[in-house]
N, C-alpha and C. Protein backbone atom coordinates (compact mmCIF):
# COMPACT_ATOMS: atom_id res chain seq x y z
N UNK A 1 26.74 0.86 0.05
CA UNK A 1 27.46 0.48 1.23
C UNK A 1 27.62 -1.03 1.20
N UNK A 2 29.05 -1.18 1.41
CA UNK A 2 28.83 -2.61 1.36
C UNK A 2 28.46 -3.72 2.85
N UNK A 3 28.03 -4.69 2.55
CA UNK A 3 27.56 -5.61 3.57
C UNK A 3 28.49 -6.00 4.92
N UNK A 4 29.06 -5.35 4.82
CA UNK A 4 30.14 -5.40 6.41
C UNK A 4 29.87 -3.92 6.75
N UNK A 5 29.99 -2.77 6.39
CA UNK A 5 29.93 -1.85 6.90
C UNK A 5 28.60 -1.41 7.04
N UNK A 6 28.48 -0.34 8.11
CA UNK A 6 27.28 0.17 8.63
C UNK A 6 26.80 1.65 8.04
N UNK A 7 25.89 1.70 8.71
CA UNK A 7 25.26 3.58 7.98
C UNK A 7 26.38 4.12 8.66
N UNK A 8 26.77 3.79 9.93
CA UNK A 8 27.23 5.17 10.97
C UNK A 8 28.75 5.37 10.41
N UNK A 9 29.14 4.35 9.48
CA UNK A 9 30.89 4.68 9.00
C UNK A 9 30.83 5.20 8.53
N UNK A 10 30.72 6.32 7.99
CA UNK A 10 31.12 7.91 7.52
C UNK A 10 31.70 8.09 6.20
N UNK A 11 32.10 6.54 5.70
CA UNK A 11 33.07 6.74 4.34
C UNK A 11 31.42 6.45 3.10
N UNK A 12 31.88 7.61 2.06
CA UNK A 12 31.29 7.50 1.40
C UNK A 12 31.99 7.88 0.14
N UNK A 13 32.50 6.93 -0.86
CA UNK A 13 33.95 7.02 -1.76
C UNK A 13 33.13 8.07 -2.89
N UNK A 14 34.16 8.84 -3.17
CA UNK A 14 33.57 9.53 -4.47
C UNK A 14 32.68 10.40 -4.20
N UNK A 15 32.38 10.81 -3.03
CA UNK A 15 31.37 11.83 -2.81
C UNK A 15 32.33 13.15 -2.57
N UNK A 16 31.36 14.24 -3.07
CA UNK A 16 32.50 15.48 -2.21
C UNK A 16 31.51 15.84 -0.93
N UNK A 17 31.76 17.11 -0.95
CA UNK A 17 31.20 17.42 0.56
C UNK A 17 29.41 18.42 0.04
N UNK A 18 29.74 18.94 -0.80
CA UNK A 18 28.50 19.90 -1.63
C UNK A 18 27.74 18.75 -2.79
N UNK A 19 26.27 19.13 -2.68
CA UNK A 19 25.45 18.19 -3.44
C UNK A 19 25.38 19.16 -5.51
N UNK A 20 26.00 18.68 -6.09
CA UNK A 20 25.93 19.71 -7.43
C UNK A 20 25.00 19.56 -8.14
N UNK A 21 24.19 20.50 -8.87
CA UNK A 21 23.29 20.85 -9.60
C UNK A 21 22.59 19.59 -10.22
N UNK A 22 23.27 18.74 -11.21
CA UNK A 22 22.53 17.27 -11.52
C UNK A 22 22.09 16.76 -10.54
N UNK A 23 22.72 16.79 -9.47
CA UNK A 23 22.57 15.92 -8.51
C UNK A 23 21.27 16.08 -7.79
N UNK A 24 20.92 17.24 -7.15
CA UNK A 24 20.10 17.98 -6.20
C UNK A 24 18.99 17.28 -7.49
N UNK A 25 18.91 18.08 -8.56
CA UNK A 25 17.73 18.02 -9.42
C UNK A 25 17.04 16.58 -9.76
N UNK A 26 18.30 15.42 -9.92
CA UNK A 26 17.67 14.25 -9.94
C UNK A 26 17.01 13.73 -8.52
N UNK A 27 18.22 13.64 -7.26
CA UNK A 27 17.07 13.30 -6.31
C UNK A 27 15.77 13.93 -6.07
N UNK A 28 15.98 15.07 -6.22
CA UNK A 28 14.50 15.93 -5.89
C UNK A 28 13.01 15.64 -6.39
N UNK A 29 13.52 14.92 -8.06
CA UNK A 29 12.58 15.15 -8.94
C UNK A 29 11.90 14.58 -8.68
N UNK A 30 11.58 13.29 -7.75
CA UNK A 30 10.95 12.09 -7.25
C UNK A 30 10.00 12.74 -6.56
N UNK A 31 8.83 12.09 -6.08
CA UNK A 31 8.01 12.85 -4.24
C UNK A 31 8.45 11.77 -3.18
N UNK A 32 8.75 10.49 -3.98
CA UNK A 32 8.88 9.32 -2.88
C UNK A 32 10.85 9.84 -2.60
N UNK A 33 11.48 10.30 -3.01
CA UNK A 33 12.86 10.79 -2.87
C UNK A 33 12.68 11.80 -1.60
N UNK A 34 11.64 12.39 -2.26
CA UNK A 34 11.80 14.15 -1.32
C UNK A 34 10.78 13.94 -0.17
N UNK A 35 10.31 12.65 -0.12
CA UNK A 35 9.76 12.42 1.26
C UNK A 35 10.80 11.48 2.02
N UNK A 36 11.70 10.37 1.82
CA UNK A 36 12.96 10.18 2.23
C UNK A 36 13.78 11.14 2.84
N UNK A 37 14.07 12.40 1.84
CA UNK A 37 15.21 13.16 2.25
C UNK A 37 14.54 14.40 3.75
N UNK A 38 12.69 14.25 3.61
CA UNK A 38 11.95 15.25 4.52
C UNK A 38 12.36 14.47 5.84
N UNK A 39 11.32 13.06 5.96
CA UNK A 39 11.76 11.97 7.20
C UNK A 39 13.20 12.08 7.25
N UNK A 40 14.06 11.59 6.84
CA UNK A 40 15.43 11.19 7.21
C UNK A 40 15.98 12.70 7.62
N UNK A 41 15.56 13.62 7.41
CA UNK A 41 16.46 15.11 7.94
C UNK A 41 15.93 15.25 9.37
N UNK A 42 14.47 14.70 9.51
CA UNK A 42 14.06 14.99 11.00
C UNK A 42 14.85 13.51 11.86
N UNK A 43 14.65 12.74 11.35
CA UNK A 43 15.31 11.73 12.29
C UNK A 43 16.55 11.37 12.18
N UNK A 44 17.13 11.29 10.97
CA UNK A 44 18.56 11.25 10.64
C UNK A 44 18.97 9.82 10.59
N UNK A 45 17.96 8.42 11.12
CA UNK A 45 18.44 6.91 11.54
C UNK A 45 17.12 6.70 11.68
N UNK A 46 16.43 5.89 10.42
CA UNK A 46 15.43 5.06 10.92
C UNK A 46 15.99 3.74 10.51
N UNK A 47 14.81 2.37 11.02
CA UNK A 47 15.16 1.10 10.84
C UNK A 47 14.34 1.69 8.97
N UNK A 48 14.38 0.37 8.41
CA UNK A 48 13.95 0.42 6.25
C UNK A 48 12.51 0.44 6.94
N UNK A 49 11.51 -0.70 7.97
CA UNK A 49 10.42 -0.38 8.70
C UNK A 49 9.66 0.85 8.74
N UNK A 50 10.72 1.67 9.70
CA UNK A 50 10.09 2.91 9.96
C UNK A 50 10.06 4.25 8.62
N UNK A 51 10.80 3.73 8.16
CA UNK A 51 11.09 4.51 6.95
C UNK A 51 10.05 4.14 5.90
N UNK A 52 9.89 2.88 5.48
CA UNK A 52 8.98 2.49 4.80
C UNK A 52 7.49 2.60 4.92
N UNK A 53 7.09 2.85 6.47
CA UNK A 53 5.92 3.23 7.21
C UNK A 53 5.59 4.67 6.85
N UNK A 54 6.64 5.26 7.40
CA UNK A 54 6.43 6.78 7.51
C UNK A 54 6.21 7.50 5.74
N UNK A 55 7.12 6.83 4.86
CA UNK A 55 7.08 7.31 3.27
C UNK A 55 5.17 6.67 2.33
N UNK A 56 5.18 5.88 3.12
CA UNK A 56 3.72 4.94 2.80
C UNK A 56 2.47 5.45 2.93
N UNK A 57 2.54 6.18 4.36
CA UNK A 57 1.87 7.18 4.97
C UNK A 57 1.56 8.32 4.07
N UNK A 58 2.66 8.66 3.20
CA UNK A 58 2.36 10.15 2.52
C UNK A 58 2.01 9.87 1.55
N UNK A 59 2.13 8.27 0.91
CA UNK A 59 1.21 7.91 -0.45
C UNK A 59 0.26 7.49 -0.33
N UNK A 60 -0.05 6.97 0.46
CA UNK A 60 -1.56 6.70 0.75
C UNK A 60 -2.38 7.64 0.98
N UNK A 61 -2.35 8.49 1.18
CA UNK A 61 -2.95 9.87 0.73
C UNK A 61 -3.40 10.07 -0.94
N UNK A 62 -2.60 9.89 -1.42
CA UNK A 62 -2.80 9.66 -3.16
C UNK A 62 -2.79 8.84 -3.70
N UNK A 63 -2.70 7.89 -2.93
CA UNK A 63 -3.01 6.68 -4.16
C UNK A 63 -4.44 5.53 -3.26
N UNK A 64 -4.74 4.94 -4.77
CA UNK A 64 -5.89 3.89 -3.75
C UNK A 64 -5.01 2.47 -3.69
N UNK A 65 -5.64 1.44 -3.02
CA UNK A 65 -5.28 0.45 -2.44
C UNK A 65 -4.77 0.11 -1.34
N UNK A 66 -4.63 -0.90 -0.54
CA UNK A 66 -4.97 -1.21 1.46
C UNK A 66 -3.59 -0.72 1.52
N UNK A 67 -3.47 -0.47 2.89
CA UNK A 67 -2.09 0.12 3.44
C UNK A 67 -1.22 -0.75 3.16
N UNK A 68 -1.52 -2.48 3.01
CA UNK A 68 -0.51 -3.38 2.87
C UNK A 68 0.10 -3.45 1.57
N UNK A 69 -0.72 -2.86 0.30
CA UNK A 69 -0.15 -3.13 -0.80
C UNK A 69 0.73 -1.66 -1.00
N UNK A 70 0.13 -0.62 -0.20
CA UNK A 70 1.18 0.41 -0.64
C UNK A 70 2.22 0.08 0.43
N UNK A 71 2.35 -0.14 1.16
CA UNK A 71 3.57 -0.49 2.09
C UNK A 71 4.65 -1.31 1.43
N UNK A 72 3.91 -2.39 0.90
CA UNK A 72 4.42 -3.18 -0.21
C UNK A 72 5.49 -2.57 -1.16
N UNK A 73 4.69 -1.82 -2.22
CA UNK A 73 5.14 -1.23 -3.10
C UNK A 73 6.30 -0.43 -2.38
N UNK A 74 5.90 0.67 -1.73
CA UNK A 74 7.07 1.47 -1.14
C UNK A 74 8.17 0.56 -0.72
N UNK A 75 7.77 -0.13 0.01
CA UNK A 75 9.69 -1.41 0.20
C UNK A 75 10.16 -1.66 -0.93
N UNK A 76 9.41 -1.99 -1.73
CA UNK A 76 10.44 -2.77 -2.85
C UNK A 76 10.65 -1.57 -3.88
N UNK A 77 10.32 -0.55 -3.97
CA UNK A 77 10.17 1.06 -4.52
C UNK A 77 11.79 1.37 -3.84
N UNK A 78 12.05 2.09 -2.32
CA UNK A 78 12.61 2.26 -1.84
C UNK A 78 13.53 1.51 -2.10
N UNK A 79 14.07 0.05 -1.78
CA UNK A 79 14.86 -0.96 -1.82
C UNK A 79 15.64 -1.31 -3.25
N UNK A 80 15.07 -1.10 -4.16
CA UNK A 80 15.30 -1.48 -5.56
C UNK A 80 15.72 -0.24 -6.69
N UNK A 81 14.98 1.11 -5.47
CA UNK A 81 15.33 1.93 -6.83
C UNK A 81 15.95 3.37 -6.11
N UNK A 82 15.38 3.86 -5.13
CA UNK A 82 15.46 5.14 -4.06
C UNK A 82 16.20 4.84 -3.39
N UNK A 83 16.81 3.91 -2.34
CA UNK A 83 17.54 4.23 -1.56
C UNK A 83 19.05 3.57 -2.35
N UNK A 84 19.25 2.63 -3.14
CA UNK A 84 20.26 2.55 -4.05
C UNK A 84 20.83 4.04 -4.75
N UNK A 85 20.18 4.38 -5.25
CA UNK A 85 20.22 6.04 -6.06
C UNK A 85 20.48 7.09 -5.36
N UNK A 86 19.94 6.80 -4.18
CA UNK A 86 20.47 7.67 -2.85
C UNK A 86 21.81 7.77 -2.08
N UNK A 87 22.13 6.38 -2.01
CA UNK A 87 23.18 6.09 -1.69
C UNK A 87 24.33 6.46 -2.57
N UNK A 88 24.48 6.29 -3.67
CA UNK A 88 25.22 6.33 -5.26
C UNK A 88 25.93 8.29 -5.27
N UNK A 89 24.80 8.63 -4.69
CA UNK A 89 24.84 10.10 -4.54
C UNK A 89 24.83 10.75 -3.35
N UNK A 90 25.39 9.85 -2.29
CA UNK A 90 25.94 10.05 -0.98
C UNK A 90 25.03 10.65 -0.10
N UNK A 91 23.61 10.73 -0.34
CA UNK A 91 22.52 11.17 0.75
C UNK A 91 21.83 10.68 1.77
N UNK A 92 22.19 9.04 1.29
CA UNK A 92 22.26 8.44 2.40
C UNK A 92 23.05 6.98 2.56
N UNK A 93 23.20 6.54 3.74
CA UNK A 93 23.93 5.26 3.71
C UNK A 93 23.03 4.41 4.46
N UNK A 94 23.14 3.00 3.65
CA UNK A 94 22.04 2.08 4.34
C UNK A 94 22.59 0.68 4.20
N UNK A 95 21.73 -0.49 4.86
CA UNK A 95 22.09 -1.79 5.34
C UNK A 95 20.87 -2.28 5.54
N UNK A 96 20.93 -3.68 5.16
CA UNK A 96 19.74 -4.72 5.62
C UNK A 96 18.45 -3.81 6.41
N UNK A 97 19.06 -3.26 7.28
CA UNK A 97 18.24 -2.85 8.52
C UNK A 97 17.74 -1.41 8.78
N UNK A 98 18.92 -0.46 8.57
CA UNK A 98 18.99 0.60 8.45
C UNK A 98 19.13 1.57 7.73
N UNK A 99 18.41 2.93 7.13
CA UNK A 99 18.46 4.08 6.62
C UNK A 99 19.41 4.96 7.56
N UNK A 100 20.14 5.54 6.87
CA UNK A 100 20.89 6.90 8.12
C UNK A 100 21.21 8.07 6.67
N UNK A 101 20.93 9.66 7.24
CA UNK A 101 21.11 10.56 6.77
C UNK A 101 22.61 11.20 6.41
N UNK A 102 23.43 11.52 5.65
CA UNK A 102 24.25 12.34 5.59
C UNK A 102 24.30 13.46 5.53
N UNK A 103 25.55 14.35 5.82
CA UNK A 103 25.59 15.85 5.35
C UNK A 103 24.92 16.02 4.27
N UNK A 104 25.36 15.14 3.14
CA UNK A 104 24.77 16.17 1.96
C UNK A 104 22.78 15.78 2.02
N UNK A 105 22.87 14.56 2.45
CA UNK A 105 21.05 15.00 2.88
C UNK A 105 20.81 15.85 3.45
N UNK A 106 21.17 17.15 4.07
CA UNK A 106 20.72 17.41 5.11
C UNK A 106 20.58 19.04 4.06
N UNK A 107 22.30 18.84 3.28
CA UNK A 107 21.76 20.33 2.12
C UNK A 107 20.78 19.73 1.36
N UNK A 108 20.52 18.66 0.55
CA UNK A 108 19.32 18.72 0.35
C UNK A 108 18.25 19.10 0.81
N UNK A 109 17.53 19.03 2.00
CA UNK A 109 16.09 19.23 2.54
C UNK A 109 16.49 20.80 2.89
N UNK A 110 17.76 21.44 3.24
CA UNK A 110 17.23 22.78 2.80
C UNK A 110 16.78 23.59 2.42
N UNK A 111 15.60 24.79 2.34
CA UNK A 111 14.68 24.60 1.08
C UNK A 111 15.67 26.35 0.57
N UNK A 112 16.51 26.67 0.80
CA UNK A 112 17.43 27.54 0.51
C UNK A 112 17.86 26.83 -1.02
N UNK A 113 17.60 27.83 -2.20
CA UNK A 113 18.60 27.50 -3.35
C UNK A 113 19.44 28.23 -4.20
N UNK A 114 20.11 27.47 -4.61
CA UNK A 114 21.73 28.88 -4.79
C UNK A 114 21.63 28.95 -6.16
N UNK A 115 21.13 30.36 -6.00
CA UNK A 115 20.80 31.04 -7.28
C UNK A 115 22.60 30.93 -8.36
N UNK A 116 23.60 30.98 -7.77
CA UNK A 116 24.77 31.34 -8.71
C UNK A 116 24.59 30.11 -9.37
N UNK A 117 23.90 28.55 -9.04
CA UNK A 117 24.27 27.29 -9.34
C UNK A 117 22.80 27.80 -10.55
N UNK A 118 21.92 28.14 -10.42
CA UNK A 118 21.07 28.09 -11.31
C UNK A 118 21.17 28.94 -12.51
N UNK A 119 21.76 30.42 -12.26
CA UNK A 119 22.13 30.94 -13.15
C UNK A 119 23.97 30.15 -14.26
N UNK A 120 24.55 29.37 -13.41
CA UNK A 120 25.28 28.79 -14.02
C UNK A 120 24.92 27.50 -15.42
N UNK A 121 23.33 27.28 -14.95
CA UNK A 121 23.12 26.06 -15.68
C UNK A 121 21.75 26.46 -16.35
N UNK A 122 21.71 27.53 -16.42
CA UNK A 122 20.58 28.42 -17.48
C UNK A 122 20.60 28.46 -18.50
């Protein structure tokens, strides 16, 4: 997204409307991805803050070191590599400030999967 526009503008170039098979499988493959796409389906708009809090939360569970260095890590994790990659693949749109969810995030966190797409790529 570029730096004038916001999460809530709706244009997302090059995306279609369905998330396809590469696609689903690369975001998924992450846990710090598929905890993004879990938070962002329940809230749909956090500030990078709350997002970065809430994803930090579920690694600090597994990993050692103070909440500040995994908080740490997760921003510049998120910022540099996840929510760029996210965006690229239309799941979400973001800004300085803000994370916001799209449609196709939302088929992502579905936990429904379409067997014709799997038997297609078998």
């Amino acid at each position: 997204m570029s730096k004038s526009s916001s999460p809530s503008s709706g244009h997302r170039p090059g995306t279609g409307s369905t998330v396809d098979f590469e696609t689903r499988f690369d975001v998924r493959s992450n846990s710090l991805r598929r905890t993004v796409i879990s938070v962002l389906h329940e809230a749909q708009v956090l500030t990078r803050g709350e997002l970065t809090e809430a994803v930090a939360e579920t690694v600090d569970e597994t990993t050692e070191g103070s909440d500040r260095q995994t908080r740490r890590r997760v921003r510049f994790s998120l910022a540099h590599n996840h929510l760029p990659r996210m965006e690229e693949a239309g799941i979400v749109e973001f800004d300085r400030k803000t994370v916001a969810a799209t449609p196709r995030l939302d088929e992502l966190a579905s936990p429904r999967i379409d067997e014709f797409q799997l038997t297609q790529h078998a």
